[in-house]
Protein backbone atom coordinates (compact mmCIF):
# COMPACT_ATOMS: atom_id res chain seq x y z
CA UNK A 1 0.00 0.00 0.00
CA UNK A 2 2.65 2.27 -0.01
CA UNK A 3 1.79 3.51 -3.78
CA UNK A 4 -0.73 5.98 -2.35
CA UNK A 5 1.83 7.99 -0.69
CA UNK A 6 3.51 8.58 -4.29
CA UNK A 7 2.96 11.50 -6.53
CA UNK A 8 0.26 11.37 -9.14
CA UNK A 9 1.50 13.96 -12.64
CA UNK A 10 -0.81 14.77 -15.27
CA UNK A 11 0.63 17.29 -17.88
CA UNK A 12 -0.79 18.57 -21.28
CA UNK A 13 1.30 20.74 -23.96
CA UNK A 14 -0.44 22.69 -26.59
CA UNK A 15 0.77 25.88 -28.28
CA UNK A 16 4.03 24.83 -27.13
CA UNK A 17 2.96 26.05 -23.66
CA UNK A 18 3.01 22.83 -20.88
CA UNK A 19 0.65 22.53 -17.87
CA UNK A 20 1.66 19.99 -15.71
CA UNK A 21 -0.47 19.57 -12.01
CA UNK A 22 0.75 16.92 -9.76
CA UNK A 23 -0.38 15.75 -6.64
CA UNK A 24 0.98 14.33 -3.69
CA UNK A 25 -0.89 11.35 -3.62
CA UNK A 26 -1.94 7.74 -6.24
CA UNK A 27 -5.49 7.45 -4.97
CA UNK A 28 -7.18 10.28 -7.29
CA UNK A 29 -10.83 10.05 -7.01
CA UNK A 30 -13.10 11.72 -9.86
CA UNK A 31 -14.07 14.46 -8.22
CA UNK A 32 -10.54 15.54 -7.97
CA UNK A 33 -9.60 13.79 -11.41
CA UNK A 34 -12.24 16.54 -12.85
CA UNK A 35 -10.35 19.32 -11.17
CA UNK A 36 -7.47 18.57 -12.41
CA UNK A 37 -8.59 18.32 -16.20
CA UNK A 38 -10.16 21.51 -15.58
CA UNK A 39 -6.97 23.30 -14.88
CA UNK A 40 -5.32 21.62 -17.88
CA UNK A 41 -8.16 22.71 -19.76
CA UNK A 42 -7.31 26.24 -18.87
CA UNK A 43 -3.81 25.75 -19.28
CA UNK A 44 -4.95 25.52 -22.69
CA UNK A 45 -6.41 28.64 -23.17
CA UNK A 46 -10.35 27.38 -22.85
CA UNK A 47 -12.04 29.50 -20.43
CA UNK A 48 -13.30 28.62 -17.23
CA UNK A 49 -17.13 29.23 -18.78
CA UNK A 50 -16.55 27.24 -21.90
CA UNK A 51 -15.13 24.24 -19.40
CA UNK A 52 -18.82 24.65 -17.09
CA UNK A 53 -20.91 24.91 -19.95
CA UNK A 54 -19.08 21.50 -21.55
CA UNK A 55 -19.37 20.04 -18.57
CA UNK A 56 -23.40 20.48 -18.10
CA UNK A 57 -23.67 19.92 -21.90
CA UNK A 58 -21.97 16.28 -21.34
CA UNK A 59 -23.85 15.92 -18.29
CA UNK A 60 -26.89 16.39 -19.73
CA UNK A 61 -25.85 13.95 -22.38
CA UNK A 62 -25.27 11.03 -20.24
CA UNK A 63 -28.05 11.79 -18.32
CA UNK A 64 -30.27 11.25 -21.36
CA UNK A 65 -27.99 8.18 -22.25
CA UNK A 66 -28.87 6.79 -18.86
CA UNK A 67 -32.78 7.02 -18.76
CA UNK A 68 -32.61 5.48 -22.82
CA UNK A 69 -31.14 2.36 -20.88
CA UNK A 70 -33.42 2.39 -18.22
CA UNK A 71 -36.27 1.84 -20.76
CA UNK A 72 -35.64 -1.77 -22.04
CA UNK A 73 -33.10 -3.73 -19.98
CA UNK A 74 -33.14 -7.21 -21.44
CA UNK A 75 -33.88 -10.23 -19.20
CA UNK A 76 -30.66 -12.04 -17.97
CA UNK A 77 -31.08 -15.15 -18.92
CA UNK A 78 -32.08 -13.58 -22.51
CA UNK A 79 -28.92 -12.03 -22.28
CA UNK A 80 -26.70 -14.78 -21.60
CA UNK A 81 -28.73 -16.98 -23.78
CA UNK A 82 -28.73 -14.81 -27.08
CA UNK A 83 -24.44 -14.36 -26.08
CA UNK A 84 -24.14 -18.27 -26.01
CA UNK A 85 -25.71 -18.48 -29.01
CA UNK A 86 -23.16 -15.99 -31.18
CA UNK A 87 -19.91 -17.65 -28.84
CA UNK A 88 -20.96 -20.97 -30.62
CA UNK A 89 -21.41 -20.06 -34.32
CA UNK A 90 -19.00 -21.02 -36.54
CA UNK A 91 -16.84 -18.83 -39.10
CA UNK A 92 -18.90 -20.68 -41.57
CA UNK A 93 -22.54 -19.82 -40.05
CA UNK A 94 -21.64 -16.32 -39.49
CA UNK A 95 -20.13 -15.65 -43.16
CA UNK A 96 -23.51 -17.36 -44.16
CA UNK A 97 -25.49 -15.09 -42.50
CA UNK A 98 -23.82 -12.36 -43.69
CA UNK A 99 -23.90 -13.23 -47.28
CA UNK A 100 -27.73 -13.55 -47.06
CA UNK A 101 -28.29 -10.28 -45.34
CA UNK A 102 -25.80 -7.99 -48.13
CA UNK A 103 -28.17 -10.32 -50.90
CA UNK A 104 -31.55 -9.24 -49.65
CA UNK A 105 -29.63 -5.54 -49.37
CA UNK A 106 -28.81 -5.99 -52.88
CA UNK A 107 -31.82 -7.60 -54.00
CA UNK A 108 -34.12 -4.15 -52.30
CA UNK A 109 -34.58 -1.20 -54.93
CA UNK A 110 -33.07 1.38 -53.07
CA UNK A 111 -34.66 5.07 -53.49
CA UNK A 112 -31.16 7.02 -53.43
CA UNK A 113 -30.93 10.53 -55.30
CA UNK A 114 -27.93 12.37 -54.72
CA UNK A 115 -28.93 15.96 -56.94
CA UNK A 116 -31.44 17.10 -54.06
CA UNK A 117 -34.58 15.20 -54.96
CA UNK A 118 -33.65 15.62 -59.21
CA UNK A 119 -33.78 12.39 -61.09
CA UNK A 120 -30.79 11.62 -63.04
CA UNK A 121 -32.71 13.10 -66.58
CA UNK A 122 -34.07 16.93 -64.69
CA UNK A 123 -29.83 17.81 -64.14
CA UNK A 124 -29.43 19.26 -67.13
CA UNK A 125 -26.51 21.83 -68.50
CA UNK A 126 -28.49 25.00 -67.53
CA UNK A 127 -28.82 23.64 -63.92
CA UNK A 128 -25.29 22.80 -64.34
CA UNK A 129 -24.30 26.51 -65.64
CA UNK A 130 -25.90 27.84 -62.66
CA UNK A 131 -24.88 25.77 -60.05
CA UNK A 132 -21.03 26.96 -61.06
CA UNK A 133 -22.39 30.33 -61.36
CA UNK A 134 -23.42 30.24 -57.88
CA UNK A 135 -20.49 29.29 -56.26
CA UNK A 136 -18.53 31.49 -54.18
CA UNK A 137 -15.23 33.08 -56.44
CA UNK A 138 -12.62 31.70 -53.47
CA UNK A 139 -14.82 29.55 -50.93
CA UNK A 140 -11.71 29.10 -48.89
CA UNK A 141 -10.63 32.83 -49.01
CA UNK A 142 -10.36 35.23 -45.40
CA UNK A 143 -12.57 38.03 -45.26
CA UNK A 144 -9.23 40.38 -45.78
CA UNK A 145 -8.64 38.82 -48.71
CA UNK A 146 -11.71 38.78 -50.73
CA UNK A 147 -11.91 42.80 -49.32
CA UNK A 148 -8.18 43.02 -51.07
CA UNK A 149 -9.96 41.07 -54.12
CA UNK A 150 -13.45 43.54 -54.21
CA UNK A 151 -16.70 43.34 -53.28
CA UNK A 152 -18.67 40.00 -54.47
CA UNK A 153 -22.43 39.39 -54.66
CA UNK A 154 -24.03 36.29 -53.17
CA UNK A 155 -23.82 34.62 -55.97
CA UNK A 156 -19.98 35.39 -56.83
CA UNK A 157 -19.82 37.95 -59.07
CA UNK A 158 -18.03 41.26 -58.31
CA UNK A 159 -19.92 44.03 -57.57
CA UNK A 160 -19.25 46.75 -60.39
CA UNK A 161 -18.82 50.14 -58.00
CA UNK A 162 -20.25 52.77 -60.43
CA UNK A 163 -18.71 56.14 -59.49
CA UNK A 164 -20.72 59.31 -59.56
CA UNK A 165 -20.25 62.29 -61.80
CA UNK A 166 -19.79 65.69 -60.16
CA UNK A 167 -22.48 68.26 -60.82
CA UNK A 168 -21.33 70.72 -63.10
CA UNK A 169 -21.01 74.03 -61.10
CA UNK A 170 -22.37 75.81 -63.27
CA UNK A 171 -26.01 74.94 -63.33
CA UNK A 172 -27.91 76.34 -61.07
């Protein structure tokens, strides 16, 4: 029992900065364990709100994981029953199984469109044409640099600045 009495480290390096916390004892309990990650967390520039909300957020989470579990818990014997069975099928069974399932897949007439509800014969090159046309001129591009580039509509295409003409001075 004497590994309680040693030091417990925990360390975390990001933006070349290092936060290490020890503590002077083995038998961390999660409580603690949590206040620890916390000031690692900071360490790495989060902020101590961004760290509570997470915390609720995940909290909340498992709290909804929990009562899903609590809805159907399978009798034991079920349980142990429907493992047996798997523990004692063969290589051969299971690849059998398998290849029956992926042939009934195949065998279904899937409904899959991938052009936003548009059968394969409604894309067409207009639809095409515009779908370019709409496309941002540099969708990767930081704000300072499509400023440095000019103004560009929402649907890509520069914005023509039309300058004004100075009033002649001598009309009245």
């Amino acid at each position: 029992m004497n590994n309680i009495y040693k030091t417990t480290k925990f360390s975390v390096t990001s933006y070349g900065r290092t936060t290490t916390v020890e503590v002077d004892h083995a038998d961390v309990d999660m409580e603690e364990f949590l206040d620890i990650v916390k000031v690692m967390a900071i360490g790495m520039t989060f902020h101590e709100d961004t760290w509570k909300r997470s915390i609720i957020e995940l909290g909340a989470q498992y709290e909804e994981e929990m009562r899903e579990e609590d809805v159907y818990r399978p009798d034991p014997t079920l349980e142990k029953s429907v493992d047996d069975y798997f523990r004692n099928l063969s290589e051969k069974e299971i690849d059998e199984a398998f290849a029956e399932h992926n042939s009934i897949e195949e065998d279904d007439d899937w409904d899959v469109t991938l052009n936003d509800g548009l059968e394969d014969d409604e894309w067409n090159d207009e639809l095409e044409t515009q779908f370019w046309n709409e496309q941002p001129p540099k969708p990767f591009a930081t704000p300072e640099e499509l400023e440095k580039d000019g103004e560009f509509d929402d649907y890509g295409k520069r914005v023509e600045k039309v300058k004004k003409k100075k009033k002649d001075a001598k009309r009245k």
